[in-house]
N, C-alpha and C. Protein backbone atom coordinates (compact mmCIF):
# COMPACT_ATOMS: atom_id res chain seq x y z
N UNK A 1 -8.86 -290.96 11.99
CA UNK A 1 -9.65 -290.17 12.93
C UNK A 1 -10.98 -290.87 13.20
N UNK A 2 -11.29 -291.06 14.70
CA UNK A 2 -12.75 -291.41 15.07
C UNK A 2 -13.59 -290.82 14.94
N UNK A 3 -14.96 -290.88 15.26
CA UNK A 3 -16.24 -290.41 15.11
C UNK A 3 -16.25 -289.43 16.18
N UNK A 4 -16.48 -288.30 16.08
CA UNK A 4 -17.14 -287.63 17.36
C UNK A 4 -18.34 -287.95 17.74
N UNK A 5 -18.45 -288.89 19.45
CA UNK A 5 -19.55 -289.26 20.32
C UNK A 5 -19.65 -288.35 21.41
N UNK A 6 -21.09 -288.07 21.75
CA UNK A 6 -21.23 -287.45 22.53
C UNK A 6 -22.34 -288.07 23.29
N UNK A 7 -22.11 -288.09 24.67
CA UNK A 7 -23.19 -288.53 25.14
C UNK A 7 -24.31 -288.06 26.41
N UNK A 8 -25.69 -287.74 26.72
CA UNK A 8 -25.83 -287.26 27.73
C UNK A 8 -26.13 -287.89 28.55
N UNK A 9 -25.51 -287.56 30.12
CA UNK A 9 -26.51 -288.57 31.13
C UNK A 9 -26.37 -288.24 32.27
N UNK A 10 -26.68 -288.99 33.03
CA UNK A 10 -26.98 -288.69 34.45
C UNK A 10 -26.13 -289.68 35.58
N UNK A 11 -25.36 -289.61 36.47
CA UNK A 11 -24.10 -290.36 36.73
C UNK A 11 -25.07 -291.61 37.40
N UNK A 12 -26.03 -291.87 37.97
CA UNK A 12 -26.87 -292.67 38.47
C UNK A 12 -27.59 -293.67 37.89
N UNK A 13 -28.01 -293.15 36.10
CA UNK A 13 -28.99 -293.69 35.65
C UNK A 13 -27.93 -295.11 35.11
N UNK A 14 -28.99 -296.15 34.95
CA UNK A 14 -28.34 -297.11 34.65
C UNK A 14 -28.22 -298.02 33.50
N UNK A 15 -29.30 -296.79 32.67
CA UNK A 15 -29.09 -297.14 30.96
C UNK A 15 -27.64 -296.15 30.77
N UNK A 16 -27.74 -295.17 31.32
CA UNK A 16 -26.30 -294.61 31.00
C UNK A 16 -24.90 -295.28 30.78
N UNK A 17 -25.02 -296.17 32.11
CA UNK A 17 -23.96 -296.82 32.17
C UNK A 17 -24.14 -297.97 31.72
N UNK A 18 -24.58 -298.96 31.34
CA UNK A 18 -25.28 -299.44 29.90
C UNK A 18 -24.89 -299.26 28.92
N UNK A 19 -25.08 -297.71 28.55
CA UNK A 19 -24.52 -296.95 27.01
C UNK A 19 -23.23 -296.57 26.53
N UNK A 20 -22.58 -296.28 27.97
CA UNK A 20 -21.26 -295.76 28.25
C UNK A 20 -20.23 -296.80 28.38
N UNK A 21 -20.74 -298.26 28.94
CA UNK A 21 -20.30 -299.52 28.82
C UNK A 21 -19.67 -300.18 27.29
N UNK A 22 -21.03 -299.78 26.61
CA UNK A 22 -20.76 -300.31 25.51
C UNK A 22 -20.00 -299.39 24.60
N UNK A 23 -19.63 -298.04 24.26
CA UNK A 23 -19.25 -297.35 23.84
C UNK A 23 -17.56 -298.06 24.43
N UNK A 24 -17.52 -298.22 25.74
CA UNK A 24 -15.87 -298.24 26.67
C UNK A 24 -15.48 -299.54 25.59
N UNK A 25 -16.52 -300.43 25.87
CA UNK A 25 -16.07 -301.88 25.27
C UNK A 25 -15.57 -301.66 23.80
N UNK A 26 -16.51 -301.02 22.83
CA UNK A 26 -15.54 -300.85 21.69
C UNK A 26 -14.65 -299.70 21.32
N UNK A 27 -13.95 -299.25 22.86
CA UNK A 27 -12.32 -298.55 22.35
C UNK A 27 -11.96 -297.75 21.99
N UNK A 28 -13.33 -296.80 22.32
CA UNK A 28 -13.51 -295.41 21.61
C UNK A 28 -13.72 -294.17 22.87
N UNK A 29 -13.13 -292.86 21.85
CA UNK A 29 -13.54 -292.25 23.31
C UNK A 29 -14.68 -291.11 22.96
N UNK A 30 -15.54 -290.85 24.00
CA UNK A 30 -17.00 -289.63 23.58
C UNK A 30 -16.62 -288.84 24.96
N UNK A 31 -17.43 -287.68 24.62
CA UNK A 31 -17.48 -287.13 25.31
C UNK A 31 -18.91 -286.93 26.50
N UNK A 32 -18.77 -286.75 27.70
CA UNK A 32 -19.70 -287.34 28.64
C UNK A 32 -20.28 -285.57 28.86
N UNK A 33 -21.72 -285.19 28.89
CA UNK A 33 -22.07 -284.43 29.53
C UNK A 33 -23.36 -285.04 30.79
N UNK A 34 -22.91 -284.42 31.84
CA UNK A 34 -23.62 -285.06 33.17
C UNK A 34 -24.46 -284.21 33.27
N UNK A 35 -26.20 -284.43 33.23
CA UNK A 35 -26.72 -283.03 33.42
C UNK A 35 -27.35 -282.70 34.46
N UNK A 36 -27.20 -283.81 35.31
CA UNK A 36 -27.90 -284.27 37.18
C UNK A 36 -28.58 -282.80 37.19
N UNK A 37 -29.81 -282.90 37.62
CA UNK A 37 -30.44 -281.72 37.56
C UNK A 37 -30.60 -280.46 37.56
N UNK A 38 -29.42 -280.15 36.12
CA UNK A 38 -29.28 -279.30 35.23
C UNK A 38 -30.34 -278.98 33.85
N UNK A 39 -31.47 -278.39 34.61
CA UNK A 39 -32.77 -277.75 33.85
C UNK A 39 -32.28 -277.31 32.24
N UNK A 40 -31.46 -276.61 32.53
CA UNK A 40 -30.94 -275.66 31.61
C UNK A 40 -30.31 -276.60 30.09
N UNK A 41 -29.84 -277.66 30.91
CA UNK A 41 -28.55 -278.46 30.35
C UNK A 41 -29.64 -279.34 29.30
N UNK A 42 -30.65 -279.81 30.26
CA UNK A 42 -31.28 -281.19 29.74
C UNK A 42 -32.30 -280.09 28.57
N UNK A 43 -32.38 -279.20 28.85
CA UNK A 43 -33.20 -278.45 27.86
C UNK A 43 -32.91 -278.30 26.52
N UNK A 44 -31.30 -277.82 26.15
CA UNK A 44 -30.22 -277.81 25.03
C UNK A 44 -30.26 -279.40 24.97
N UNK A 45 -30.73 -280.36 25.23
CA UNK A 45 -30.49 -281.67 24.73
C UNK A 45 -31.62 -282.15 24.73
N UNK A 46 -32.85 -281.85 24.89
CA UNK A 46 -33.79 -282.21 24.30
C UNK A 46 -33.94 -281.16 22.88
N UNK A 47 -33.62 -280.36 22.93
CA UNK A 47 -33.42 -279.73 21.52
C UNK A 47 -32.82 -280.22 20.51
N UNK A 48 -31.79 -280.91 20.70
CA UNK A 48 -30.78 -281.62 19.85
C UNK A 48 -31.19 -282.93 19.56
N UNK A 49 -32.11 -283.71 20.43
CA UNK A 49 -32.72 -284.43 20.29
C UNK A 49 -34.21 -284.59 20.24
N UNK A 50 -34.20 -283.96 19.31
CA UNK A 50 -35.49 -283.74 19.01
C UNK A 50 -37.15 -283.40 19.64
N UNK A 51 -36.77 -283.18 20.44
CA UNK A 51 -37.48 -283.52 21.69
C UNK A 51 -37.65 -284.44 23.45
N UNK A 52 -36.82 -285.17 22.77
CA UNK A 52 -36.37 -286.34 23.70
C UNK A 52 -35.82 -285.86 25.20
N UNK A 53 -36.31 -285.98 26.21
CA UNK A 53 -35.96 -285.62 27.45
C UNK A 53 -35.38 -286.54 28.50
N UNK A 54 -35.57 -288.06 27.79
CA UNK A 54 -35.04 -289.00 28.54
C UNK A 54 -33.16 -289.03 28.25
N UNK A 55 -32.39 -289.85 29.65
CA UNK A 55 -30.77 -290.19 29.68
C UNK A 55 -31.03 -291.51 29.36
N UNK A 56 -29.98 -292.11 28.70
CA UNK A 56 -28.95 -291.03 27.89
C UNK A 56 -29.69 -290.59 26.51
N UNK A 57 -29.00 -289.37 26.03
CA UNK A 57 -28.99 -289.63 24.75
C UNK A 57 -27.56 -289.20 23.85
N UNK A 58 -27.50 -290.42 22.58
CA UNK A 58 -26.28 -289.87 22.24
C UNK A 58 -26.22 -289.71 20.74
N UNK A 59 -25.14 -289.16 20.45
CA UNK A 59 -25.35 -288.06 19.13
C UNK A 59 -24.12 -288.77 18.58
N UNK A 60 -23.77 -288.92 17.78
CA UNK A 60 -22.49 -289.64 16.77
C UNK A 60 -22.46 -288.35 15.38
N UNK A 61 -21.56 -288.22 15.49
CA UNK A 61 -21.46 -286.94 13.99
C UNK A 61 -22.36 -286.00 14.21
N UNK A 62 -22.70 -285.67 15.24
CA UNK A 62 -23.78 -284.72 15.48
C UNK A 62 -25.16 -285.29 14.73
N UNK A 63 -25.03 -286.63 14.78
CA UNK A 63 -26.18 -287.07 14.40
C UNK A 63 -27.13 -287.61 15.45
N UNK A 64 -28.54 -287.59 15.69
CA UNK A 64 -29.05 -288.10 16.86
C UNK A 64 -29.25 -289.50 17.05
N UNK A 65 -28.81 -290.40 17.83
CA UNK A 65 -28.54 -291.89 17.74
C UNK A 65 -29.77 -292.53 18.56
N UNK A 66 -29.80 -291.42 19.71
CA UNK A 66 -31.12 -292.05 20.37
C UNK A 66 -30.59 -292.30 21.93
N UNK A 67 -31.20 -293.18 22.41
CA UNK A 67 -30.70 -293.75 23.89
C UNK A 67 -30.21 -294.86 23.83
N UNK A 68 -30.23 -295.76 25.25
CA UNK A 68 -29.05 -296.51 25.70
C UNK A 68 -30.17 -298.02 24.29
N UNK A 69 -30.87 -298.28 24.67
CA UNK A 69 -32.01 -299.48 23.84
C UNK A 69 -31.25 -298.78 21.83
N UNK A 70 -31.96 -297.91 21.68
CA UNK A 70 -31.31 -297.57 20.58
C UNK A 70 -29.61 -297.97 19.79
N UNK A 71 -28.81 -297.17 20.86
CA UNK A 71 -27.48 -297.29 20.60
C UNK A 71 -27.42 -299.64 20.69
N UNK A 72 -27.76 -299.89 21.35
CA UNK A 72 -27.61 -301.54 21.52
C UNK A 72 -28.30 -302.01 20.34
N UNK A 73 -29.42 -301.73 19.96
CA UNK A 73 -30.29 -302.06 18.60
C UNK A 73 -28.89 -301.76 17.81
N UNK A 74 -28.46 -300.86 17.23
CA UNK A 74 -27.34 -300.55 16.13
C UNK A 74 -26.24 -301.66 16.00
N UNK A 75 -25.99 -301.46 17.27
CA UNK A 75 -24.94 -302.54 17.49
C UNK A 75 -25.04 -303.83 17.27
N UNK A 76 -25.93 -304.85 17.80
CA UNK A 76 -26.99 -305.99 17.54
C UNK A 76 -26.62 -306.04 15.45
N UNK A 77 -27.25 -304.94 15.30
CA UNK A 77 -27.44 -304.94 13.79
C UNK A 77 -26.17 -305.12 12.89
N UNK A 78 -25.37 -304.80 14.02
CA UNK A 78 -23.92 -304.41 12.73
C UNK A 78 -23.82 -303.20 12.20
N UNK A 79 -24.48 -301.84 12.82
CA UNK A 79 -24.36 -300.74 12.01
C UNK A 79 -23.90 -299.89 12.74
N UNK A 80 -23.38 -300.35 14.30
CA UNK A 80 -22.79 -299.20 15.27
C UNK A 80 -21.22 -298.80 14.91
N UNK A 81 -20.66 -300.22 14.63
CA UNK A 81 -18.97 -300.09 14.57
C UNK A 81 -18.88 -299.41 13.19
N UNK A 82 -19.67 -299.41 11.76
CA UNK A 82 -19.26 -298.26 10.79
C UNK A 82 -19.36 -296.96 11.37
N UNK A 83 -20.60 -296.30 12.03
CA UNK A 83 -20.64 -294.95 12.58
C UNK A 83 -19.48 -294.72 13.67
N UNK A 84 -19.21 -295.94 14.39
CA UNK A 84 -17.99 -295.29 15.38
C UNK A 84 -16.82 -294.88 14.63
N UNK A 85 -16.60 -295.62 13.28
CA UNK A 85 -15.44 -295.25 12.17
C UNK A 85 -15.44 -294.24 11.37
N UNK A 86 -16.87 -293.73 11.33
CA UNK A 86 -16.75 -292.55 10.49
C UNK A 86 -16.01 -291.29 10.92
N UNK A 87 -16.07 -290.49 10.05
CA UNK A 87 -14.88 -289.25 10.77
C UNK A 87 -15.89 -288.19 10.77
């Protein structure tokens, strides 16, 4: 069993697709919430993220991972492909 990814964004922005790129490239599947100016939406996800109001942001195990710079830092490091394996 994979990791549950979740990710938020905006179909335009282009760290999204950036983030969503790299997620495609390693073979995994998350789940996409689009919140195109959905007040309501981006509100429940700056909550979850701590505050954070910028796209994307994405959550791995319901853990907060950060945005598109973040999620690439992990990866870079060697510490993205254990969290995509975790269950």
């Amino acid at each position: 069993m994979s990791a549950k990814i979740e990710i938020y964004t905006w179909r335009t922005c282009p760290y999204c697709i950036r983030a969503k790129q790299l997620l495609k490239s390693k073979g995994v599947e998350f789940t996409e919430y689009s919140i195109d100016g959905d007040e309501a939406a981006r509100s429940q996800m700056a909550q979850r993220a701590n505050g954070r109001r910028s796209v994307p942001q994405i959550f791995i195990n319901d853990q907060h991972i950060g945005g598109c710079d973040d999620i690439h830092d992990l990866d870079w490091q060697g510490k993205l492909d254990p969290l995509l394996a975790a269950k």
